[in-house]
Protein backbone atom coordinates (compact mmCIF):
# COMPACT_ATOMS: atom_id res chain seq x y z
CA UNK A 1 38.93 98.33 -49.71
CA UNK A 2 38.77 99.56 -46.25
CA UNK A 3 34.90 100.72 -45.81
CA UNK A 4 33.56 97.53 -47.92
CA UNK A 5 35.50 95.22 -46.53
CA UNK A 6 34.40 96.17 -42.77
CA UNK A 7 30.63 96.16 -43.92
CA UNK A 8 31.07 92.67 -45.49
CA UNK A 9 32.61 91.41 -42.25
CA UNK A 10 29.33 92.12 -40.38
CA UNK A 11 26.87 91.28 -43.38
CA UNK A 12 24.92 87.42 -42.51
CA UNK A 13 23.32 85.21 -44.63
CA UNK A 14 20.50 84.63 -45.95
CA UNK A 15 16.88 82.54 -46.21
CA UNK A 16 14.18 82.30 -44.47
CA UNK A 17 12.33 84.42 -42.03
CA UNK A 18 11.51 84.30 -38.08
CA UNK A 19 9.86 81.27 -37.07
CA UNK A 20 8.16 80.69 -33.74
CA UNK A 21 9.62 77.83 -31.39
CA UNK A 22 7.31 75.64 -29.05
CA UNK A 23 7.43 75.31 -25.15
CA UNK A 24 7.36 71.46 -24.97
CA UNK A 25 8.00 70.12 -22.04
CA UNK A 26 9.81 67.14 -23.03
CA UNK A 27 12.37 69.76 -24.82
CA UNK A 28 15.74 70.38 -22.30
CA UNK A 29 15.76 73.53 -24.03
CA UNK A 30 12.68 75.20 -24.18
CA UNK A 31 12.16 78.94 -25.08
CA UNK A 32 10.78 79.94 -21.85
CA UNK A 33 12.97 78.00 -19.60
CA UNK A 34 14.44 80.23 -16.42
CA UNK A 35 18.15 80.37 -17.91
CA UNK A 36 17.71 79.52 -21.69
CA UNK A 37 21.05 81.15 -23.34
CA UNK A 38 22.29 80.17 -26.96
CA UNK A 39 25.65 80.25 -27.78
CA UNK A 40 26.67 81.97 -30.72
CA UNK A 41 30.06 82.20 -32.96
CA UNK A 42 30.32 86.05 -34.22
CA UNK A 43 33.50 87.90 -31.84
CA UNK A 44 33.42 90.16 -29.15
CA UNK A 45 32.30 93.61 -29.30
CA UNK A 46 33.84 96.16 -27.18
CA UNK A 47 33.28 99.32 -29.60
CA UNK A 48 30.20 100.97 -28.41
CA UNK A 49 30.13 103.74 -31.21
CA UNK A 50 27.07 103.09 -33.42
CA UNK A 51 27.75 105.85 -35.64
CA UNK A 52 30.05 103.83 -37.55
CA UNK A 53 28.42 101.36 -39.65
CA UNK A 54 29.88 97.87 -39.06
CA UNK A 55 29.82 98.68 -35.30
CA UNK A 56 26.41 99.35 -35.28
CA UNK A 57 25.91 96.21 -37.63
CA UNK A 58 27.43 94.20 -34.98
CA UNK A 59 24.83 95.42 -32.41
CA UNK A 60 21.99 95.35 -34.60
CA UNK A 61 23.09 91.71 -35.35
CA UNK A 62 22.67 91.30 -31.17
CA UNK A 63 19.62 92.87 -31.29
CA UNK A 64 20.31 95.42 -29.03
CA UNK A 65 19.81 98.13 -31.54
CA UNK A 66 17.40 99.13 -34.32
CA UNK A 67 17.19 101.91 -37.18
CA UNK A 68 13.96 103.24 -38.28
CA UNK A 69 13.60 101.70 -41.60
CA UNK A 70 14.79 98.62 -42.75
CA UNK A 71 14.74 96.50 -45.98
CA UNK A 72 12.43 93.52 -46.66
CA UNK A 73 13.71 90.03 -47.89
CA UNK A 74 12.03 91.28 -51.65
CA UNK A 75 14.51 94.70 -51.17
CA UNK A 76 11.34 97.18 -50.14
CA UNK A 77 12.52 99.69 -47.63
CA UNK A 78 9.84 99.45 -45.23
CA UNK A 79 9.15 101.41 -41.59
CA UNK A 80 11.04 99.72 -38.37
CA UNK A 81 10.35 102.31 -35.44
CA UNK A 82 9.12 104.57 -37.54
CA UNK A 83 5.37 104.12 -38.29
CA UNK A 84 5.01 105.97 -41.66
CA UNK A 85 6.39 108.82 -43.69
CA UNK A 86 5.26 111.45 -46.05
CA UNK A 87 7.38 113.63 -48.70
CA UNK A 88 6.47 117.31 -47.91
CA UNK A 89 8.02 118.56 -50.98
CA UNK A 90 11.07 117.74 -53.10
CA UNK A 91 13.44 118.55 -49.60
CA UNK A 92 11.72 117.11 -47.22
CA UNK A 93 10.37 114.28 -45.29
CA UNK A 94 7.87 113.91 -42.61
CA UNK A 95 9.07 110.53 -40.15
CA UNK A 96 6.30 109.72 -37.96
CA UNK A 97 7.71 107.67 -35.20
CA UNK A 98 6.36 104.83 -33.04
CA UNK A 99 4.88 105.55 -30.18
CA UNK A 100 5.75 104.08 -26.55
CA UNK A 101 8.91 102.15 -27.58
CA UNK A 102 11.39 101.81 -24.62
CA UNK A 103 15.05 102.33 -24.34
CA UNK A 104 16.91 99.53 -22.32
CA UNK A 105 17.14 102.49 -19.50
CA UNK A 106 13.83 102.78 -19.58
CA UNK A 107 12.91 106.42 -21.03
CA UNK A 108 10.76 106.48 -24.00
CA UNK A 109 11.86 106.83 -28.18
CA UNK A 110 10.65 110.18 -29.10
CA UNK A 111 11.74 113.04 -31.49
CA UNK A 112 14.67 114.12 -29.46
CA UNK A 113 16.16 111.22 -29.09
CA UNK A 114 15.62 110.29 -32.57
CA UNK A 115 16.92 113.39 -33.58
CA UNK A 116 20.25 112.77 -31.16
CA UNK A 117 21.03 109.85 -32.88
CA UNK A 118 20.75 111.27 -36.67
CA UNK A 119 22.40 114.27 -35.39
CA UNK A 120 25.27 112.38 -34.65
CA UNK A 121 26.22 111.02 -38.41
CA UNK A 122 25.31 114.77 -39.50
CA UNK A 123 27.72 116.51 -37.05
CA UNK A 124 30.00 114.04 -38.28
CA UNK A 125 29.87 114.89 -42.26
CA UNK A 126 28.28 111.20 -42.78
CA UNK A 127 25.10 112.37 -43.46
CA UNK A 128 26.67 115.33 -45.73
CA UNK A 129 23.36 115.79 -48.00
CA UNK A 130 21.09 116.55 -44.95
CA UNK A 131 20.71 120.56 -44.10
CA UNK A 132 18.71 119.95 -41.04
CA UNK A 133 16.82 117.56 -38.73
CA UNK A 134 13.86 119.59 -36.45
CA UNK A 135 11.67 118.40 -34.10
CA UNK A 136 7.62 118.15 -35.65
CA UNK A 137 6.01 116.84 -32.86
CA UNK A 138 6.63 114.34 -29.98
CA UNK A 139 6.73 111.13 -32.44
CA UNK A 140 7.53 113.33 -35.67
CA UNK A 141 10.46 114.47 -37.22
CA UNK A 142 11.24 117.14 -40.69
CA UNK A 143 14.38 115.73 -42.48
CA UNK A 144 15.53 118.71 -44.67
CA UNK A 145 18.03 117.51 -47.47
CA UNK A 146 20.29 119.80 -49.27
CA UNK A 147 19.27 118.69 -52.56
CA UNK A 148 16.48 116.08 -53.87
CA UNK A 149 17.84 113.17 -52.40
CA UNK A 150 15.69 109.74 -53.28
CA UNK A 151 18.22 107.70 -51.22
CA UNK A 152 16.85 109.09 -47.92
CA UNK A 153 14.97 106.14 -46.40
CA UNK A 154 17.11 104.02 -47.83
CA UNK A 155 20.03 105.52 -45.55
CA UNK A 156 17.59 105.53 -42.50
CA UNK A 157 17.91 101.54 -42.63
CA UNK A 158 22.05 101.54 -42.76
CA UNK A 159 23.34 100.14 -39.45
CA UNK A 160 24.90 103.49 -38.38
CA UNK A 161 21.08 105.30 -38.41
CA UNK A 162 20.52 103.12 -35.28
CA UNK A 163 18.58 104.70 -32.78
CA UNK A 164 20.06 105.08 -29.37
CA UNK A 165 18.97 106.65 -26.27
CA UNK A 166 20.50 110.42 -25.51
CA UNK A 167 22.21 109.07 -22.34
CA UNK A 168 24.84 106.72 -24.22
CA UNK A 169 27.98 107.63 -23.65
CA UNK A 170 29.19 105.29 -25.95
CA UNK A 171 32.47 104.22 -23.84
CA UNK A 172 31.87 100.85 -22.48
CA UNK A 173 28.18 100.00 -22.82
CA UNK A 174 25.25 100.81 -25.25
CA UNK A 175 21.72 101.53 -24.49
CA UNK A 176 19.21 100.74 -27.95
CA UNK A 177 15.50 99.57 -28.33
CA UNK A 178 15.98 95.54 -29.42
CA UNK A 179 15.27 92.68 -27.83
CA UNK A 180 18.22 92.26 -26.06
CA UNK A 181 20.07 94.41 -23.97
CA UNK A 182 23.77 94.63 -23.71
CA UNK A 183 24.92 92.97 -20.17
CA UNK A 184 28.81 92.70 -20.62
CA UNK A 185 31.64 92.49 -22.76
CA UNK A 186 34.97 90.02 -22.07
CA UNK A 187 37.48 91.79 -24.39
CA UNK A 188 38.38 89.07 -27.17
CA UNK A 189 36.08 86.37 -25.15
CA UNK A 190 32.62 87.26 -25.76
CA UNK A 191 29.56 89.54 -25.49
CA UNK A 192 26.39 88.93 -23.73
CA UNK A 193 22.91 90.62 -24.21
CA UNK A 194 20.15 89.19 -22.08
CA UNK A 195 16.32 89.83 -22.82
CA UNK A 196 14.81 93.02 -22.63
CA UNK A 197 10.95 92.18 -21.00
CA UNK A 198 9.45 95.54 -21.97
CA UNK A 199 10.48 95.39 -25.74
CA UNK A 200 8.27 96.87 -27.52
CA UNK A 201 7.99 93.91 -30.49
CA UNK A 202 6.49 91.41 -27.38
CA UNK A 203 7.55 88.81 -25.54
CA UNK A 204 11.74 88.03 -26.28
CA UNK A 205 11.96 84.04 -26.04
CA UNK A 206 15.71 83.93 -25.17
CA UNK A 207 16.90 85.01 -21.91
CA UNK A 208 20.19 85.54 -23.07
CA UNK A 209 22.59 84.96 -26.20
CA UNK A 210 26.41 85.09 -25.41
CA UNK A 211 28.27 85.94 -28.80
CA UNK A 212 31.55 83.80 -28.43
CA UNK A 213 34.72 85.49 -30.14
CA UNK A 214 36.83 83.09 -32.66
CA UNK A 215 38.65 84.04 -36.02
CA UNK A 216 39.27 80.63 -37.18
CA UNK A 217 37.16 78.73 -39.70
CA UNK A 218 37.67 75.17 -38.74
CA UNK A 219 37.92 76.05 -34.87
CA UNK A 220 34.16 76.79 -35.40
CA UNK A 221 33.39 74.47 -37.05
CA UNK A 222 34.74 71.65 -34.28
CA UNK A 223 33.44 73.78 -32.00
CA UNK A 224 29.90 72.80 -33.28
CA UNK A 225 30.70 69.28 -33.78
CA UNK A 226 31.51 69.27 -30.21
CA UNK A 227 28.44 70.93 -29.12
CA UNK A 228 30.42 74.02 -27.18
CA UNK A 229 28.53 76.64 -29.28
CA UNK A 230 24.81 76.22 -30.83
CA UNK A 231 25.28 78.16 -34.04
CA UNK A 232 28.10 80.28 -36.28
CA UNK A 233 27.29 83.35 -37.49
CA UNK A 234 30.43 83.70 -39.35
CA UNK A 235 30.32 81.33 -42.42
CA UNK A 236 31.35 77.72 -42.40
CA UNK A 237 34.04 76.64 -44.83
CA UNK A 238 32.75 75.56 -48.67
CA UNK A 239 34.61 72.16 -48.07
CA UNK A 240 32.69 71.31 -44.54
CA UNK A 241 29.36 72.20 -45.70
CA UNK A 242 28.36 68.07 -46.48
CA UNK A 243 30.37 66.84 -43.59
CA UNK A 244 28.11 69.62 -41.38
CA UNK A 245 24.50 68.22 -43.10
CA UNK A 246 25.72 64.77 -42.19
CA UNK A 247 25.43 65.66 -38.39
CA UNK A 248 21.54 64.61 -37.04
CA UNK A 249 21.84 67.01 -34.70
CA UNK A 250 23.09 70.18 -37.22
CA UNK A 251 21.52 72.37 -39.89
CA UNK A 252 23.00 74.60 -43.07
CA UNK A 253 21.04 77.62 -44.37
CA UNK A 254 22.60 78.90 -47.56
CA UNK A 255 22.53 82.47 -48.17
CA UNK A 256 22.88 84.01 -51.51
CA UNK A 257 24.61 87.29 -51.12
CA UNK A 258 24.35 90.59 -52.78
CA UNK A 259 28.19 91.40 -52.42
CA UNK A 260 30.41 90.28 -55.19
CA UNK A 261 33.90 89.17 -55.26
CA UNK A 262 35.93 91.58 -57.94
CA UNK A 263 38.79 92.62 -59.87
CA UNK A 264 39.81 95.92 -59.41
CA UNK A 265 41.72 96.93 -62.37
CA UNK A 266 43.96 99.91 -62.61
CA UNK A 267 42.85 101.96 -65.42
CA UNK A 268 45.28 104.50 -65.31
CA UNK A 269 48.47 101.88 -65.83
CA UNK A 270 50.08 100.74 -69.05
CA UNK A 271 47.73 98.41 -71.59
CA UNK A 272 45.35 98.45 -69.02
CA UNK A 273 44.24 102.47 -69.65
CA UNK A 274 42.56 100.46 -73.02
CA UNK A 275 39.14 99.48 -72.05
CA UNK A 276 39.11 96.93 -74.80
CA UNK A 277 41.97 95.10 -73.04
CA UNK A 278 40.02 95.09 -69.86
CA UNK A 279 37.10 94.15 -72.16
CA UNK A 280 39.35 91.18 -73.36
CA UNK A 281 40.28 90.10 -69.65
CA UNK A 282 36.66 89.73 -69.26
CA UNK A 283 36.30 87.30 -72.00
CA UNK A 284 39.22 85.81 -70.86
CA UNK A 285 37.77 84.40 -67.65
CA UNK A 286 35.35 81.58 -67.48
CA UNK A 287 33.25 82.31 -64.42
CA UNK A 288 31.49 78.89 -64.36
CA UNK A 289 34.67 77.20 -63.76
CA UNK A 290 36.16 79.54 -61.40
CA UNK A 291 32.90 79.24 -59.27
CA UNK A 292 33.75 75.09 -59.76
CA UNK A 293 36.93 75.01 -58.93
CA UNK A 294 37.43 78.09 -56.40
CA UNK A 295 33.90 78.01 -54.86
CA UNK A 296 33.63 74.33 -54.77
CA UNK A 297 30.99 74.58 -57.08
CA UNK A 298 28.69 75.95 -54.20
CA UNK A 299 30.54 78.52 -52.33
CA UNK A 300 29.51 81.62 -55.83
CA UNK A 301 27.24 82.30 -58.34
CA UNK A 302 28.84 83.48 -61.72
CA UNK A 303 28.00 86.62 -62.43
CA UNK A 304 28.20 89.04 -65.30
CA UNK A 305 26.25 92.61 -63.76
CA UNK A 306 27.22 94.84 -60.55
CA UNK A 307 23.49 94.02 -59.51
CA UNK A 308 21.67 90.71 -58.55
CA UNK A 309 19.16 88.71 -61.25
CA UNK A 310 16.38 89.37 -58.54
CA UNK A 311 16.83 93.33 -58.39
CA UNK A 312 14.20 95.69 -59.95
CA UNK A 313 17.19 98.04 -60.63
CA UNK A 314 19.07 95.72 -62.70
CA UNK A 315 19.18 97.08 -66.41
CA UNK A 316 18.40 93.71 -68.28
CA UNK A 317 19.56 94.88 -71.54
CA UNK A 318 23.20 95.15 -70.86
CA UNK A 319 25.50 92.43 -72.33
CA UNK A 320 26.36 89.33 -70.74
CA UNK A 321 30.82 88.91 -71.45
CA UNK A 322 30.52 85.00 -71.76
CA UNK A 323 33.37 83.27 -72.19
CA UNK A 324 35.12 83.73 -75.46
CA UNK A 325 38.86 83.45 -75.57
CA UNK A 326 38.89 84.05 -79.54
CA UNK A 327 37.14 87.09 -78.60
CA UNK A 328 39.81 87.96 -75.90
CA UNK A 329 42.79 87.69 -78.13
CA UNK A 330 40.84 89.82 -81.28
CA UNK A 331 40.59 92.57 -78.52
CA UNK A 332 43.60 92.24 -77.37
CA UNK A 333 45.49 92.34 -80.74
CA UNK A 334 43.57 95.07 -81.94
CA UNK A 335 45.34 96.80 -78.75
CA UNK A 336 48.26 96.05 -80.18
CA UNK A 337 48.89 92.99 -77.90
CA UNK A 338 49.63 89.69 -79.84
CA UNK A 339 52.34 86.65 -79.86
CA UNK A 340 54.60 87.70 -82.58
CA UNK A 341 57.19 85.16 -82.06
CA UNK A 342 55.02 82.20 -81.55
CA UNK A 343 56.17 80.95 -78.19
CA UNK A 344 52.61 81.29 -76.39
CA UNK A 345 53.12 84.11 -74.13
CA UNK A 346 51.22 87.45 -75.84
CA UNK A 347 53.66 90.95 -76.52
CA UNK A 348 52.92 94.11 -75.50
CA UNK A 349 55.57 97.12 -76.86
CA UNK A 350 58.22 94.63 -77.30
CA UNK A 351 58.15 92.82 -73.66
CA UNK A 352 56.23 89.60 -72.69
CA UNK A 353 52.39 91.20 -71.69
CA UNK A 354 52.88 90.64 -67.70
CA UNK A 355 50.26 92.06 -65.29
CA UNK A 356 50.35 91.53 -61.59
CA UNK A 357 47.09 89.81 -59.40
CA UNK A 358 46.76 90.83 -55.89
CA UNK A 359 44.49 89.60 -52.96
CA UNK A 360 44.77 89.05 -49.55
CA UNK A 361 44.01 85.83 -47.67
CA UNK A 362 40.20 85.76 -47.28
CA UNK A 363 36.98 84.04 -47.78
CA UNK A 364 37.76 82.12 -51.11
CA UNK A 365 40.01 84.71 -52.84
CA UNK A 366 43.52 82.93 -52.96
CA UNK A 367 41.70 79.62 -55.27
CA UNK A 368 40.21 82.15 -56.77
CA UNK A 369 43.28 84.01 -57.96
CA UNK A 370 45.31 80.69 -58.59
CA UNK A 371 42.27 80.19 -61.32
CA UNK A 372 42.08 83.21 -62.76
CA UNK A 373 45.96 83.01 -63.29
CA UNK A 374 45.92 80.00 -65.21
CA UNK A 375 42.71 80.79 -67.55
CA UNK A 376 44.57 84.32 -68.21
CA UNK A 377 47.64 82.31 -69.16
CA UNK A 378 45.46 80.12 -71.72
CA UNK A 379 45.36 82.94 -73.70
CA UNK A 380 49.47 83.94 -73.12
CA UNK A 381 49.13 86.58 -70.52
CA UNK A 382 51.94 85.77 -67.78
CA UNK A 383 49.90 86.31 -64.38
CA UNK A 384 52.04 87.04 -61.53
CA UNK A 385 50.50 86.27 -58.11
CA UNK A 386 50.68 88.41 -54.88
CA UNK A 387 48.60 86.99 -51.48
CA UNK A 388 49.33 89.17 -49.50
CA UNK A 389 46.98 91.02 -45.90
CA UNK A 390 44.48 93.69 -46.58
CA UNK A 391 46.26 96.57 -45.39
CA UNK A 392 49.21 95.78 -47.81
CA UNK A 393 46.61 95.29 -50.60
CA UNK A 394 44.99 98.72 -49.22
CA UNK A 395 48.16 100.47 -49.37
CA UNK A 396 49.03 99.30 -53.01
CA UNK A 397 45.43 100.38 -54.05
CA UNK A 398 45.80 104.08 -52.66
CA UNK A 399 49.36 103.91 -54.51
CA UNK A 400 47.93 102.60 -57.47
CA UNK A 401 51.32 100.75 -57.33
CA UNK A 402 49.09 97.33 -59.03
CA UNK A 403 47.97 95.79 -61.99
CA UNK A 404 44.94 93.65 -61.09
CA UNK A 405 43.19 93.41 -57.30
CA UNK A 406 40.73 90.77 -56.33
CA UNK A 407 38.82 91.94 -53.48
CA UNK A 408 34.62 92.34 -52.55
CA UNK A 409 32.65 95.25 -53.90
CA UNK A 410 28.85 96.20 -53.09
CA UNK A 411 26.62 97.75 -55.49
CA UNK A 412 23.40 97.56 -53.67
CA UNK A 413 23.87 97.43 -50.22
CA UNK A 414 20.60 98.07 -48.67
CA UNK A 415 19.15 96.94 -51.68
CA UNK A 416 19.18 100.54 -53.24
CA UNK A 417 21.53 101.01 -56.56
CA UNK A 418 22.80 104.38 -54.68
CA UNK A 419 25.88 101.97 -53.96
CA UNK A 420 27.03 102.09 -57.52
CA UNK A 421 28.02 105.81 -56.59
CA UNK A 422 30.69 104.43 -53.59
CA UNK A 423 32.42 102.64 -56.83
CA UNK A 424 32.01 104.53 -59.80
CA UNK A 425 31.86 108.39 -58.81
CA UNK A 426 35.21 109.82 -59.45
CA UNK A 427 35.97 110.70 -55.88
CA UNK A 428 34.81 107.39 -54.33
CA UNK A 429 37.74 105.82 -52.73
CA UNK A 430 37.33 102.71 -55.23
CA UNK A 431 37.28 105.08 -58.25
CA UNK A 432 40.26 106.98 -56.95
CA UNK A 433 42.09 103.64 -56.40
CA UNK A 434 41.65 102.92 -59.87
CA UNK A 435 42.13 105.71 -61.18
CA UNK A 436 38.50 105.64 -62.84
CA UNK A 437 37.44 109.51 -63.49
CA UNK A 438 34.35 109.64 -65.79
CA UNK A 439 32.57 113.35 -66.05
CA UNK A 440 29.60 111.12 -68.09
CA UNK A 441 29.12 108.92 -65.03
CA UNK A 442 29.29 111.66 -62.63
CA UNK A 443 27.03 113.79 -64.13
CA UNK A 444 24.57 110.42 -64.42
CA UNK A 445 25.21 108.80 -61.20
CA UNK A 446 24.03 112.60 -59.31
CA UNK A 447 20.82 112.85 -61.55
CA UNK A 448 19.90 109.16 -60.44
CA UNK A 449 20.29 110.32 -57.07
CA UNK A 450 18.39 113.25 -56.91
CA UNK A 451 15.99 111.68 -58.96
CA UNK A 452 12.61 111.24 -56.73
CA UNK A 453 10.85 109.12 -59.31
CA UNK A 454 11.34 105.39 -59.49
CA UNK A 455 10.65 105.50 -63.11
CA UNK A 456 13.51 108.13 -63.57
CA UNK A 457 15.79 106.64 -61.61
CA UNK A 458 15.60 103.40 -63.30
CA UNK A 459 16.77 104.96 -66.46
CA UNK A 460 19.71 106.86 -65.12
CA UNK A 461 20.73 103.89 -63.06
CA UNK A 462 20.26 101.69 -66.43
CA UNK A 463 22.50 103.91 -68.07
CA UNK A 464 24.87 103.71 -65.21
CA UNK A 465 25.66 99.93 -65.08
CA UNK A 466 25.40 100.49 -68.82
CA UNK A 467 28.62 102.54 -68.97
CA UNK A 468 30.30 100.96 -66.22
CA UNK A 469 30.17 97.23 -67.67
CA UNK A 470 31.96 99.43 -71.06
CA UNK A 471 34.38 100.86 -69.26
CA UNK A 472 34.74 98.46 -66.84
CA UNK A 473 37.13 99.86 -63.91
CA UNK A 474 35.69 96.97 -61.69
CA UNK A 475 35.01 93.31 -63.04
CA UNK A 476 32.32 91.41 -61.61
CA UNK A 477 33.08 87.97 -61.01
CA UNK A 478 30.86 85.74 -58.84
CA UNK A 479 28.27 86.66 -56.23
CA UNK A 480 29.46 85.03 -52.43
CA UNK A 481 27.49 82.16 -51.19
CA UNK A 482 27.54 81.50 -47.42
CA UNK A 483 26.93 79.15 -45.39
CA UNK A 484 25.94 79.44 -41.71
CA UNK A 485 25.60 75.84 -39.52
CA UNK A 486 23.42 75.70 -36.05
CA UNK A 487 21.46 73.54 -33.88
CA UNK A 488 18.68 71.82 -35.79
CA UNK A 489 16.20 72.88 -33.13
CA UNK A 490 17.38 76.87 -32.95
CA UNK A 491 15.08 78.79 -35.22
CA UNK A 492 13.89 82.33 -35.33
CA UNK A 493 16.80 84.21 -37.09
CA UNK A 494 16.42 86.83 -39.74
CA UNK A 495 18.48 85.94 -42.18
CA UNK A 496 17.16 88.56 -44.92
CA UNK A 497 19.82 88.59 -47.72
CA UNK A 498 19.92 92.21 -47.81
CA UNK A 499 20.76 93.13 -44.27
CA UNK A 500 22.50 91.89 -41.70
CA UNK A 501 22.02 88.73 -40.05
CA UNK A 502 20.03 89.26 -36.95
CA UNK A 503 18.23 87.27 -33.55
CA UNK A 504 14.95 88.55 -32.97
CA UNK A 505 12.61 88.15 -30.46
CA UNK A 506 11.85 85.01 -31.52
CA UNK A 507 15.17 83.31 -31.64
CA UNK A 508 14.79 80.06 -29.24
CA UNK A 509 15.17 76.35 -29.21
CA UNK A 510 12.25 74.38 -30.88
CA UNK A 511 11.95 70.56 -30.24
């Protein structure tokens, strides 16, 4: 799933919150040392184009850029450079801005360029549900939508709203209002941002940060043994986590994620147009011992709903599938699927009941296939297996030439439920790719979103997962748990679980 996957690969982990470091002079590495850099795993950035989301993520994540809203570690959408907002009427918003915030080139955040950056994702159809954008006053904006649209601020704080000043040209640098500015890019080396001494948040603690590019899981992870980088922003391998505490001089933060790893099912294909058969799948598949044995025990958290336990969205009355294999085979032979001739393996229109299980080579998801294979064949379904790369995966999906595809799905990025429409709304690309088209959800899933009461919403949106967890076009499985290892002494990350990982101005070496 092209657009998910490319958000997950910029989303960080989670816990904690910004915590301030000490200038102690017996420290080598004291915040405010002339030439304090930290060395950081993530890749090298050399797309400057912040209107497309995990670019901007990338950016925000280097603190060179920042959106107007953003989301709390409790999933509150609260102002960033804005500095308040008021709903006119049912179409539009008032965005008061802050005042005197600087660009790295030195001109000032105000309406127009606030406008140029928004104006960008609207010009572009990626803002399709706003009619206009005018100017209010110097540090105030009107945001006209087309419709009711209760989503708004929620979008404001998505990586791509980034504000950037009107003199990008988005070709090999990128000018932004964080911390850090960008100072150079080594194509497939590293970045570097260096501290920006008029930031308008205060004093930046960091001179510099040099993001250091590497793909390879247990490259980083010597690499921090060895002491050649001071943290890894991409995660550390399940199996390395205790080795990685065992190191005096390294920490873990865990961070419980609100994407899920899936299965994609192909409604529109064979048995599996029978919702009861993917009902009996579901039963089929005992998520505490997939997250033992394919997540180590520590690297998922079982889960049963599209949103997490902690969400205010998340309709509590909806079933929980536990694991029930007697269950599984009394929907399945009510579908007409059974073992007639007694040699294990189910029947389905006179052939052995075969489905195919797809995933590409990522995170976790090839143990978590090889388990999900053998607890489907407990019951007699012959799984065959297919770890393949994404973009053959992709191209299957779009085909709908598959059975079963376990991949990662978001239903409340930005901790709003308006996610659930990027799966479930028939001309999503996930719906289309499984060939889920549901006028009932469509009609619910616009309501919800046009729906400027929270009370309202709630009840659309609990009918939503409702319906979806019946139907059941995507399977939840387990929600990802990351781990990211560092210095001991570097502190002042954001690592709230609903956005991006982030430095701040804070990020430094403690003692």
């Amino acid at each position: 799933m092209k657009k998910i996957l490319l958000v997950i690969m910029v989303l960080a982990l989670s816990i904690g919150s910004m915590v301030g470091c000490s200038n102690s002079s017996n420290d080598s590495r004291t915040s405010n040392k002339e030439g304090e850099v930290a060395k950081i795993i993530y890749g090298a950035t050399d797309s400057y184009d912040t209107s497309v989301n995990y670019v901007a993520g990338a950016w925000i994540t280097a603190g060179v850029v920042e959106t107007l809203f953003t989301v709390d570690n409790d999933g509150n959408t609260v102002e960033f450079l804005a500095d308040g907002y008021e709903k006119v009427d049912d179409l539009t918003w008032k965005i008061k801005l802050k005042e005197n915030v600087k660009f790295h080139d030195g001109n000032i955040m105000d309406a127009d360029s606030v406008i140029f950056s928004l104006n960008r994702l609207v010009e572009s159809d990626q803002m399709n549900y706003v009619d206009s954008i005018e100017k209010d006053s110097d540090y105030s904006i009107l945001i006209k939508t087309k419709t009711p649209y209760a989503a708004l601020l929620s979008k404001l704080s998505e990586y791509k709203s980034a504000i950037v000043s009107p003199k990008n040209t988005f070709k090999d640098s990128l000018i932004g209002t964080g911390p850090f500015k960008f100072d150079r890019t080594e194509k497939d080396v590293k970045t570097v941002v260096s501290k920006f001494d008029e930031y308008w948040g205060g004093e930046v603690k960091l001179d510099g940060i040099e993001f250091v590019a590497s793909e390879d899981d247990m490259s980083n992870v010597y690499m921090l043994y060895n002491k050649d980088v001071n943290a890894s922003y991409l995660p550390v391998p399940v199996t390395e986590v205790e080795n990685i505490k065992a190191k005096d001089y390294l920490k873990v933060e865990k961070n419980e994620k609100v994407e899920q790893t899936v299965l994609l099912i192909n409604t529109k294909k064979g048995a599996l147009q029978d919702k009861n058969v993917r009902q009996a799948l579901s039963y089929a598949i005992d998520r505490e011992q997939l997250v033992e044995k394919a997540c180590e025990g520590i690297g998922g958290i079982p889960s049963y709903q599209y949103l997490p336990e902690n969400s205010k969205w998340l309709n509590r009355d909806t079933r929980k599938t536990n694991y029930d294999k007697k269950k599984a085979l009394e929907l399945l032979s009510e579908a007409g699927i059974s073992d007639t001739n007694g040699d294990g393996v189910l029947e389905y229109e006179g052939k052995d009941f075969e489905l195919s299980l797809m995933t590409y080579d990522y995170n976790l998801f090839k143990p978590s296939v090889e388990v999900i294979q053998a607890q489907l064949e407990e019951i007699g379904v012959k799984v065959n297996l297919e770890v393949t790369t994404w973009d053959v995966t992709d191209k299957k999906m779009q085909d709908g030439d598959y059975d079963l595809n376990l991949d990662m799905a978001v239903f409340y990025e930005f901790a709003n439920p308006h996610s659930l429409s990027d799966n479930f709304q028939s001309d999503s690309y996930v719906a289309k790719c499984t060939g889920y088209n549901n006028k009932e959800m469509d009609e619910l899933l616009e309501k919800a979103g046009a729906a400027t009461n929270d009370d309202e919403r709630k009840e659309y949106y609990n009918k939503i997962q409702k319906l979806a967890l019946e139907e059941l076009p995507v399977m939840p499985l387990y929600f990802d748990v990351k781990y990211i290892a560092m210095d001991k002494n570097l502190e002042g990350f954001d690592f709230n679980p609903n956005m991006v990982m982030k430095v701040t101005k804070d990020t430094c070496f403690d003692e």
